[in-house]
C-alpha atoms as a PDB file:
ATOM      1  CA  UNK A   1       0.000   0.000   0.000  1.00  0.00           C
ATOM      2  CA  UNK A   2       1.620   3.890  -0.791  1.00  0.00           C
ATOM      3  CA  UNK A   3      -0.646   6.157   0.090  1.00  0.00           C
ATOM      4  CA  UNK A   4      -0.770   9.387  -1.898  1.00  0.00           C
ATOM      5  CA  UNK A   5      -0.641  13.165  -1.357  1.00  0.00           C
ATOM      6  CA  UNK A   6      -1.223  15.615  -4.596  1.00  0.00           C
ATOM      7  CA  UNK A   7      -0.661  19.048  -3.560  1.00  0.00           C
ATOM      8  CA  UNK A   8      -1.222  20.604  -6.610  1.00  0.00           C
ATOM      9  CA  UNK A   9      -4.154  21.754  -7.936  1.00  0.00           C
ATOM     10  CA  UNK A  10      -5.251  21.331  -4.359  1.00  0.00           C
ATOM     11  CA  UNK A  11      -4.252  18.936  -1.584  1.00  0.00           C
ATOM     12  CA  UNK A  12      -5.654  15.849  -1.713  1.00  0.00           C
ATOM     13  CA  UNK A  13      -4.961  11.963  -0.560  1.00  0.00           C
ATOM     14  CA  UNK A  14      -5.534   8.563  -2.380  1.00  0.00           C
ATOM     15  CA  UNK A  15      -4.103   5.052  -2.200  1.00  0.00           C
ATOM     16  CA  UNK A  16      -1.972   2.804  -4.401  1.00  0.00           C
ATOM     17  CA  UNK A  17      -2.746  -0.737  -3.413  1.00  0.00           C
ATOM     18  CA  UNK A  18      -0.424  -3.275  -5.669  1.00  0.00           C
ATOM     19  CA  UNK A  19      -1.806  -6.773  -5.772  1.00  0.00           C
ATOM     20  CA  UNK A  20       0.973  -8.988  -6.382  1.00  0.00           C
ATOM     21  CA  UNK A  21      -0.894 -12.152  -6.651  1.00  0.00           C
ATOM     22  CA  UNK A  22      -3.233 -10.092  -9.728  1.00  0.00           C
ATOM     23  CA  UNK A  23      -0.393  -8.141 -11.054  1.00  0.00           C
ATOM     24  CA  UNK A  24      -2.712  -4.913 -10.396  1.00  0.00           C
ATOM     25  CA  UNK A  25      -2.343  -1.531  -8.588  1.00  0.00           C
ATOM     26  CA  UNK A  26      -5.269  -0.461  -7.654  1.00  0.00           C
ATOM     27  CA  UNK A  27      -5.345   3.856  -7.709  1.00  0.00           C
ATOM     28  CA  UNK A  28      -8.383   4.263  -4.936  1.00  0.00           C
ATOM     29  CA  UNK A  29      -9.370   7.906  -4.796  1.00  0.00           C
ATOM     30  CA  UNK A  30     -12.205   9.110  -2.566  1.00  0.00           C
ATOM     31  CA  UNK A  31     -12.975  11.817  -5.062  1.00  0.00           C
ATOM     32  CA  UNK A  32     -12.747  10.503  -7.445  1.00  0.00           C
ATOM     33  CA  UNK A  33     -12.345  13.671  -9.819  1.00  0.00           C
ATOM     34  CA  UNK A  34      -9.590  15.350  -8.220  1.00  0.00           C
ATOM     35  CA  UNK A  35      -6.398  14.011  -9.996  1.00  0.00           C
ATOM     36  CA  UNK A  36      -7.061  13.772 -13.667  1.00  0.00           C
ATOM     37  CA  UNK A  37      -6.215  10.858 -15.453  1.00  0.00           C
ATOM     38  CA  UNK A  38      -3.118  10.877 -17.239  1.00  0.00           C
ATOM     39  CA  UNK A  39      -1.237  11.895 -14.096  1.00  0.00           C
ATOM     40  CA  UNK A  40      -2.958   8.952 -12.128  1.00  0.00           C
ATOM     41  CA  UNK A  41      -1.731   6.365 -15.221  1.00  0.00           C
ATOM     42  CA  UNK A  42       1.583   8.493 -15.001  1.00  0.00           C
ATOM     43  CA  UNK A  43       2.061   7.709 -11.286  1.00  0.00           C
ATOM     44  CA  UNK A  44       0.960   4.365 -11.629  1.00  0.00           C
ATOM     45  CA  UNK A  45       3.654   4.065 -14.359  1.00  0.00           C
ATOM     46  CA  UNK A  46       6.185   4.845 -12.136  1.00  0.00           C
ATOM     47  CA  UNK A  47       4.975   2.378  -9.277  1.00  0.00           C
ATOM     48  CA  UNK A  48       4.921  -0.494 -11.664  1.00  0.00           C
ATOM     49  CA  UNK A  49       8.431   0.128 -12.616  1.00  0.00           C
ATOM     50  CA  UNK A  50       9.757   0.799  -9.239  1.00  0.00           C
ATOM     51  CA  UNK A  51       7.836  -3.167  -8.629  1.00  0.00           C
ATOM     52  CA  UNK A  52       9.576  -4.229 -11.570  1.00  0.00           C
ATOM     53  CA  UNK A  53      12.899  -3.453 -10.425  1.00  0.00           C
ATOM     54  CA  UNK A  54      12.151  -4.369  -6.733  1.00  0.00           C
ATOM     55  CA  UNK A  55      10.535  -7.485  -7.347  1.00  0.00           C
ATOM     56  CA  UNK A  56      11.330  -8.572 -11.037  1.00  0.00           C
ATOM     57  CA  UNK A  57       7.742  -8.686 -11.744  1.00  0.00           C
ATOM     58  CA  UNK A  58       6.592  -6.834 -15.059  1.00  0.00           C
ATOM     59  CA  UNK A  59       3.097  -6.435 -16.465  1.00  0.00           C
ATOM     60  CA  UNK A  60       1.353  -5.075 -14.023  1.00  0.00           C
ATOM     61  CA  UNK A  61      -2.489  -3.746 -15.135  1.00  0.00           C
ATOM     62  CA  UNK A  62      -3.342  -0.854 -13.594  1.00  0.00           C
ATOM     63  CA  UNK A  63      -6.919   0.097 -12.297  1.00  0.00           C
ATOM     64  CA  UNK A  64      -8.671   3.179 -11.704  1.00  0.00           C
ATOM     65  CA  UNK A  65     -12.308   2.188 -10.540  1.00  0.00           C
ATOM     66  CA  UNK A  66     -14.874   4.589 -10.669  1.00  0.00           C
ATOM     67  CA  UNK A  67     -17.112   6.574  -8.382  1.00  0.00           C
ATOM     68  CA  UNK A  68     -19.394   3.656  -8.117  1.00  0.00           C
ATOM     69  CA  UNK A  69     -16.837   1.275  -7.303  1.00  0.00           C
ATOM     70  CA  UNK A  70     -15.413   2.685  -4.318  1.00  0.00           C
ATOM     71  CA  UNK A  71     -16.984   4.946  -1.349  1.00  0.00           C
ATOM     72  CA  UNK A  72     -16.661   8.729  -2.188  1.00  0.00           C
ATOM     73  CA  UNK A  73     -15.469  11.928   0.683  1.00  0.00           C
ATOM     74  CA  UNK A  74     -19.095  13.498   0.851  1.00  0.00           C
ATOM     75  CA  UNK A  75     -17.407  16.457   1.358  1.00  0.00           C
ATOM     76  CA  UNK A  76     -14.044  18.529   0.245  1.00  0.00           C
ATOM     77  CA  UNK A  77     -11.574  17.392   3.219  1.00  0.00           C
ATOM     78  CA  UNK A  78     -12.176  14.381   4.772  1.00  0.00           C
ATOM     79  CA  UNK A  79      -9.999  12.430   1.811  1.00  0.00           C
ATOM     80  CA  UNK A  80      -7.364  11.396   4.490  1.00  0.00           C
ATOM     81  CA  UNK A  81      -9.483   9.795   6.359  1.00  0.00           C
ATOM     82  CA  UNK A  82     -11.380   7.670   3.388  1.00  0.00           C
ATOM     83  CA  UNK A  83      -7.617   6.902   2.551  1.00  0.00           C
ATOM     84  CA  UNK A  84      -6.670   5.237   6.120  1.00  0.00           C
ATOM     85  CA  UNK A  85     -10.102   3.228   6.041  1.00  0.00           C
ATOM     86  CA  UNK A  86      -9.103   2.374   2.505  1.00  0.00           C
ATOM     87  CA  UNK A  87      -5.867   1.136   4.430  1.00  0.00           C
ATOM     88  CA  UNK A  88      -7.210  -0.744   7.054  1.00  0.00           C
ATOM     89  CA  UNK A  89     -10.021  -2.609   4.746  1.00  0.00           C
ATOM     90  CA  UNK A  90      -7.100  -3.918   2.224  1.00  0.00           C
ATOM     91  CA  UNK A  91      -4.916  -4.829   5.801  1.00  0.00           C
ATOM     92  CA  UNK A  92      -8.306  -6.828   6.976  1.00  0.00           C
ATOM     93  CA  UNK A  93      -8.152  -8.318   3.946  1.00  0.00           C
ATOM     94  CA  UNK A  94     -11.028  -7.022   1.720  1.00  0.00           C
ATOM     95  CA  UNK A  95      -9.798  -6.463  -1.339  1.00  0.00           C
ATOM     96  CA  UNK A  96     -10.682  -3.787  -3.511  1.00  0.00           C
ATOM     97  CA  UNK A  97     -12.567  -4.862  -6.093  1.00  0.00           C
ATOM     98  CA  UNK A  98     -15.020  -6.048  -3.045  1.00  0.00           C
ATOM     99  CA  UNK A  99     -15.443  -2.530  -1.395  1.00  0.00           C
ATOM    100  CA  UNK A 100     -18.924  -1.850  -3.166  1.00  0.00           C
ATOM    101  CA  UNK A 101     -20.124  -4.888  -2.311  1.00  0.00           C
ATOM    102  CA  UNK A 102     -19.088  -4.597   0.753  1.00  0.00           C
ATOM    103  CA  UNK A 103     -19.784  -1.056   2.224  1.00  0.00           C
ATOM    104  CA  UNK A 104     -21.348   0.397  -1.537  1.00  0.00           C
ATOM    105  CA  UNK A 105     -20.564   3.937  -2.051  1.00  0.00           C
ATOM    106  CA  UNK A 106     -20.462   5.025   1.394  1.00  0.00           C
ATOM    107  CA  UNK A 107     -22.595   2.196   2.714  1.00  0.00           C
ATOM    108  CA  UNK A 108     -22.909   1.219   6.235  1.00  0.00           C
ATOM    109  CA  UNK A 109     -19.678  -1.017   6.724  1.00  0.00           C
ATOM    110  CA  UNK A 110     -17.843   1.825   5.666  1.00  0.00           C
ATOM    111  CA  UNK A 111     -19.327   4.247   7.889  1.00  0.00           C
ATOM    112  CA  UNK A 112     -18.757   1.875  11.217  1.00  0.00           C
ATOM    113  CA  UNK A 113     -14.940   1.966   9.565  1.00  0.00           C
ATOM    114  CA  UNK A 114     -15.082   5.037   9.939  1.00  0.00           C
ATOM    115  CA  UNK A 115     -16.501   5.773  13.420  1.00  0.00           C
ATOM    116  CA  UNK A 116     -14.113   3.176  14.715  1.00  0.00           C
ATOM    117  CA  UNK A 117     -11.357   4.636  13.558  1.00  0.00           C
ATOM    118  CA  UNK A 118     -12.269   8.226  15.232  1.00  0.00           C
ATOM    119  CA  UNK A 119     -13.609   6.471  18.123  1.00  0.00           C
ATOM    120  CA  UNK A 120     -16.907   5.512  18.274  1.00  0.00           C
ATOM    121  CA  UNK A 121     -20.120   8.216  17.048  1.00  0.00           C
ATOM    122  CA  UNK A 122     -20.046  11.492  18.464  1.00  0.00           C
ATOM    123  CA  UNK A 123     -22.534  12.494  20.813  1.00  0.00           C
ATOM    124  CA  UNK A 124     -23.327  15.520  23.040  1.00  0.00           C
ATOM    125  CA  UNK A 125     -21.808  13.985  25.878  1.00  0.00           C
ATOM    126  CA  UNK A 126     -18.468  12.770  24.625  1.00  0.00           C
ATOM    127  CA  UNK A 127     -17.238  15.933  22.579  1.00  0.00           C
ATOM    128  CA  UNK A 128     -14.050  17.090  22.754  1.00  0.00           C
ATOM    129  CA  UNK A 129     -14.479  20.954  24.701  1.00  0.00           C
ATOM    130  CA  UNK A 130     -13.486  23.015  22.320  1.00  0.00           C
END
């Protein structure tokens, strides 16, 4: 797993998962429009050749799923924390081409992922005093 920070046009954070056993990287963005294209395919480039020389392994496919495929940031700045429960569903062993069926696009799986990860839901009585 590399996890990814674009600062430019705006800061933002996605996840490279590489899949040995498919010979896939996986680009998971939780917006899914904020990097274009060619400079996802470009990074993914140079992953698969930093794997090749690493590992020996060549042809690796790379995949880019689509809003549909994977749960989407409702919102313009909680990408890092879509990224780490990206994380911690590949280290639990769900791989990525299962996240919609498993959570959907933002489905309820996801959202417990979520509120475990900050620590249960927020409620009146357990906020932070700000």
């Amino acid at each position: 797993m590399i996890p990814r920070n674009i600062i430019s046009p705006c800061k933002h954070w996605a996840l490279v998962v590489a899949s040995i056993k498919d010979m896939e990287l996986w680009y998971l963005d939780p917006k899914c429009d904020t990097d274009d294209r060619k400079h996802v395919e470009e990074f993914l480039g140079h992953v698969a050749g930093y794997l090749e020389l690493r590992l020996g392994l060549k042809g690796w496919k790379q995949v880019l799923p689509g809003r549909d495929s994977i749960p989407q940031q409702p919102d313009g700045f909680s990408c890092g924390v879509y990224t780490i429960v990206f994380a911690d569903m590949v280290a639990l062993g769900i791989h990525p081409r299962d996240f919609s069926a498993r959570c959907g696009a933002g489905g309820k799986e996801f959202r417990d992922s979520i509120l475990t990860l900050l620590g249960g839901p927020i409620s009146m009585d357990n906020r932070a005093a700000v």
